[in-house]
C-alpha atoms as a PDB file:
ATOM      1  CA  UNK A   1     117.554  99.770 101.102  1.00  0.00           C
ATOM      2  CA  UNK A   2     120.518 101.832 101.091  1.00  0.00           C
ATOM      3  CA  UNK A   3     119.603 105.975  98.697  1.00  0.00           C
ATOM      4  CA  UNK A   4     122.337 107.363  97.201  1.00  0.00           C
ATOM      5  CA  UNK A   5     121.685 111.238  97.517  1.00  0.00           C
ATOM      6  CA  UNK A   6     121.919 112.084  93.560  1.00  0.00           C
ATOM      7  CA  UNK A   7     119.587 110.786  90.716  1.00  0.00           C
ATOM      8  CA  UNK A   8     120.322 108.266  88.173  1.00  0.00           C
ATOM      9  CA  UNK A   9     121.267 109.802  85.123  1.00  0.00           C
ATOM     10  CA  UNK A  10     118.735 109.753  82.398  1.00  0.00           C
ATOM     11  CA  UNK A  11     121.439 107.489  80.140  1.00  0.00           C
ATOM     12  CA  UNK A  12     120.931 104.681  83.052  1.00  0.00           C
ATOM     13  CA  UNK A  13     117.268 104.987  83.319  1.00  0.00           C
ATOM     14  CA  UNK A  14     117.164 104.239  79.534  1.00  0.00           C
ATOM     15  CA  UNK A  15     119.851 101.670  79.787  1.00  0.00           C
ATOM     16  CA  UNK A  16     117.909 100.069  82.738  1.00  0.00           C
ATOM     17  CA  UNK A  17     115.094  99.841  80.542  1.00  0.00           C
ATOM     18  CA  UNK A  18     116.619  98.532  77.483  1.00  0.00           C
ATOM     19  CA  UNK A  19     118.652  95.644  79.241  1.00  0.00           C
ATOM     20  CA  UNK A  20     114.604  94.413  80.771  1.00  0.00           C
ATOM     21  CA  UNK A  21     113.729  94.428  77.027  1.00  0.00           C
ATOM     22  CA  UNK A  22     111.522  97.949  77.396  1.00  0.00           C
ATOM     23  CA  UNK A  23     111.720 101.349  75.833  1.00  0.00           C
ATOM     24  CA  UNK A  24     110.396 104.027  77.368  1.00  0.00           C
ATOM     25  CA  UNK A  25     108.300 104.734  74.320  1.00  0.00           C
ATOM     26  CA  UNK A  26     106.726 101.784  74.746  1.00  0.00           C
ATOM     27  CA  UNK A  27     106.406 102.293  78.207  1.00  0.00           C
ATOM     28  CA  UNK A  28     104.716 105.116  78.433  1.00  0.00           C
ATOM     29  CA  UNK A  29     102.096 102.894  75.231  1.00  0.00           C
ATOM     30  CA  UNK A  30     101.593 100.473  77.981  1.00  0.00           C
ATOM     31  CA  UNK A  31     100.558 102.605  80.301  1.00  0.00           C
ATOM     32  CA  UNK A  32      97.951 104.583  77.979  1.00  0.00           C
ATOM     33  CA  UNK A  33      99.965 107.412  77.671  1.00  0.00           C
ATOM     34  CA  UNK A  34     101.050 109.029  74.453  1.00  0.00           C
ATOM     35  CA  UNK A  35     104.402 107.961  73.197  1.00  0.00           C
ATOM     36  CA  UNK A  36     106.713 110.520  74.163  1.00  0.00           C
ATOM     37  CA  UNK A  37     104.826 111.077  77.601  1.00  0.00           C
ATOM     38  CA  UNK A  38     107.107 109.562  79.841  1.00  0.00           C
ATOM     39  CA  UNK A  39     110.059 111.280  78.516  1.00  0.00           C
ATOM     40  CA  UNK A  40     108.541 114.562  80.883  1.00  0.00           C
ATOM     41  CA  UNK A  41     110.063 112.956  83.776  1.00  0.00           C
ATOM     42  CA  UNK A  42     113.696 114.080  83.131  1.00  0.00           C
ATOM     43  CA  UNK A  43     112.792 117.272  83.440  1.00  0.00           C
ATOM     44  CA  UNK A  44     110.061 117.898  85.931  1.00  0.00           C
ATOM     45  CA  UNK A  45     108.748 115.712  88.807  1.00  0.00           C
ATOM     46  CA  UNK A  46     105.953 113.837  87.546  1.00  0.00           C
ATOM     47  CA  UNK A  47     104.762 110.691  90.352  1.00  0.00           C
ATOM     48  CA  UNK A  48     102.654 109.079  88.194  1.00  0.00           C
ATOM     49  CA  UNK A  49     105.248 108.682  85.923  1.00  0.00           C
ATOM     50  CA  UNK A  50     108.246 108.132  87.952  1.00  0.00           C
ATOM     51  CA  UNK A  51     106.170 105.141  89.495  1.00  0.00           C
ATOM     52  CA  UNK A  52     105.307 103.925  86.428  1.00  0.00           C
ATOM     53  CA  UNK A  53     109.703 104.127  85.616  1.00  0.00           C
ATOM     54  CA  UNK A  54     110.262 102.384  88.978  1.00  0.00           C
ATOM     55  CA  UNK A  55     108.137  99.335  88.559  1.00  0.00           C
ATOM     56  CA  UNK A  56     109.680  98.467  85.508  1.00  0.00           C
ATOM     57  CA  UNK A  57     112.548  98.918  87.101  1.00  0.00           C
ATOM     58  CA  UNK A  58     111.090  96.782  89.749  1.00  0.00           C
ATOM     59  CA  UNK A  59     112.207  99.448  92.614  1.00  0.00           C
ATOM     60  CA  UNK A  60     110.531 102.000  93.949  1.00  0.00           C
ATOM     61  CA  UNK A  61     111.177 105.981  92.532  1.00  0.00           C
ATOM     62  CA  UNK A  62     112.777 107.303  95.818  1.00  0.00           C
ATOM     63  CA  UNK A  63     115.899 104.946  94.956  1.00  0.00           C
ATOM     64  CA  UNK A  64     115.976 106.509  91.211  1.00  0.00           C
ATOM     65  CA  UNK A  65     115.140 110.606  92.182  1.00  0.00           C
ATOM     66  CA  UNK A  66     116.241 110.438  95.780  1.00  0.00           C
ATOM     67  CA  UNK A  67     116.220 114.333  95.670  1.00  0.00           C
ATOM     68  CA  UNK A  68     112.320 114.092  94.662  1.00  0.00           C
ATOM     69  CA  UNK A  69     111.298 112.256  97.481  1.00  0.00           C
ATOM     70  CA  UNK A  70     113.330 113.584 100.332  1.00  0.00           C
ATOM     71  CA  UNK A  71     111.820 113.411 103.355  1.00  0.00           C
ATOM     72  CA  UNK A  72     110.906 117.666 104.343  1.00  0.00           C
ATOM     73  CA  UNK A  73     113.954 117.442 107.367  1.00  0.00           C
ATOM     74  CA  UNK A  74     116.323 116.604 105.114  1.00  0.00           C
ATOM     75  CA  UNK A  75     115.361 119.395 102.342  1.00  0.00           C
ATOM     76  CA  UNK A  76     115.675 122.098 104.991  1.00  0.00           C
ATOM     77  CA  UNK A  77     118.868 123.395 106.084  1.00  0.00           C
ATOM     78  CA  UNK A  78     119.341 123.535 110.025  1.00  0.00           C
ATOM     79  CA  UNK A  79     118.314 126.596 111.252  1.00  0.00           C
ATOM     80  CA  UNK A  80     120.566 128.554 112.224  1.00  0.00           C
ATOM     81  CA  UNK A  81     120.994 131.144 115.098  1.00  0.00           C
ATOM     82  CA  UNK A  82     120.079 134.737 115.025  1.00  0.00           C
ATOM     83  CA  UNK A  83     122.645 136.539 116.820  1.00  0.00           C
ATOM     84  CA  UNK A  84     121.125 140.019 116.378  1.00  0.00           C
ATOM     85  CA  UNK A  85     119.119 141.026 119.278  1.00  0.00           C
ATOM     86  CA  UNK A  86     116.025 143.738 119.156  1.00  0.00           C
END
């Protein structure tokens, strides 16, 4: 499955939702959570949640926050060389 490197926009997470029939109010019902719960997850990283997004979705949340689940390598710059010598 081909990741784009930026996250969907919270506008096409909702949209996505709405088109399957699904608000994310009463998403985040269904899942025993408090109304407004799921709403958290456009702001801070929150797996429970973003899994919970995803399988409504029916994909997985690495293809919705790509820069959440980056694998450690590809976070990290390449080191780079330290010309100074001691």
């Amino acid at each position: 499955m081909e990741h784009k490197s930026q996250d969907w926009h919270r506008a096409d997470i909702k949209s996505a939702l709405e088109k399957r029939g699904i608000t994310l109010r009463e998403l985040s019902r269904s899942a025993g959570l408090s109304p407004d719960s799921l709403r958290n997850v456009f702001t801070r990283s929150w797996p429970r949640a973003e899994l919970i997004i995803a399988q409504a979705l029916e994909t997985t949340p690495d293809v919705i926050w790509p820069s959440r689940y980056l694998s450690k390598s590809e976070k990290q710059p390449p080191p780079q060389k330290n010309n100074h010598q001691l």
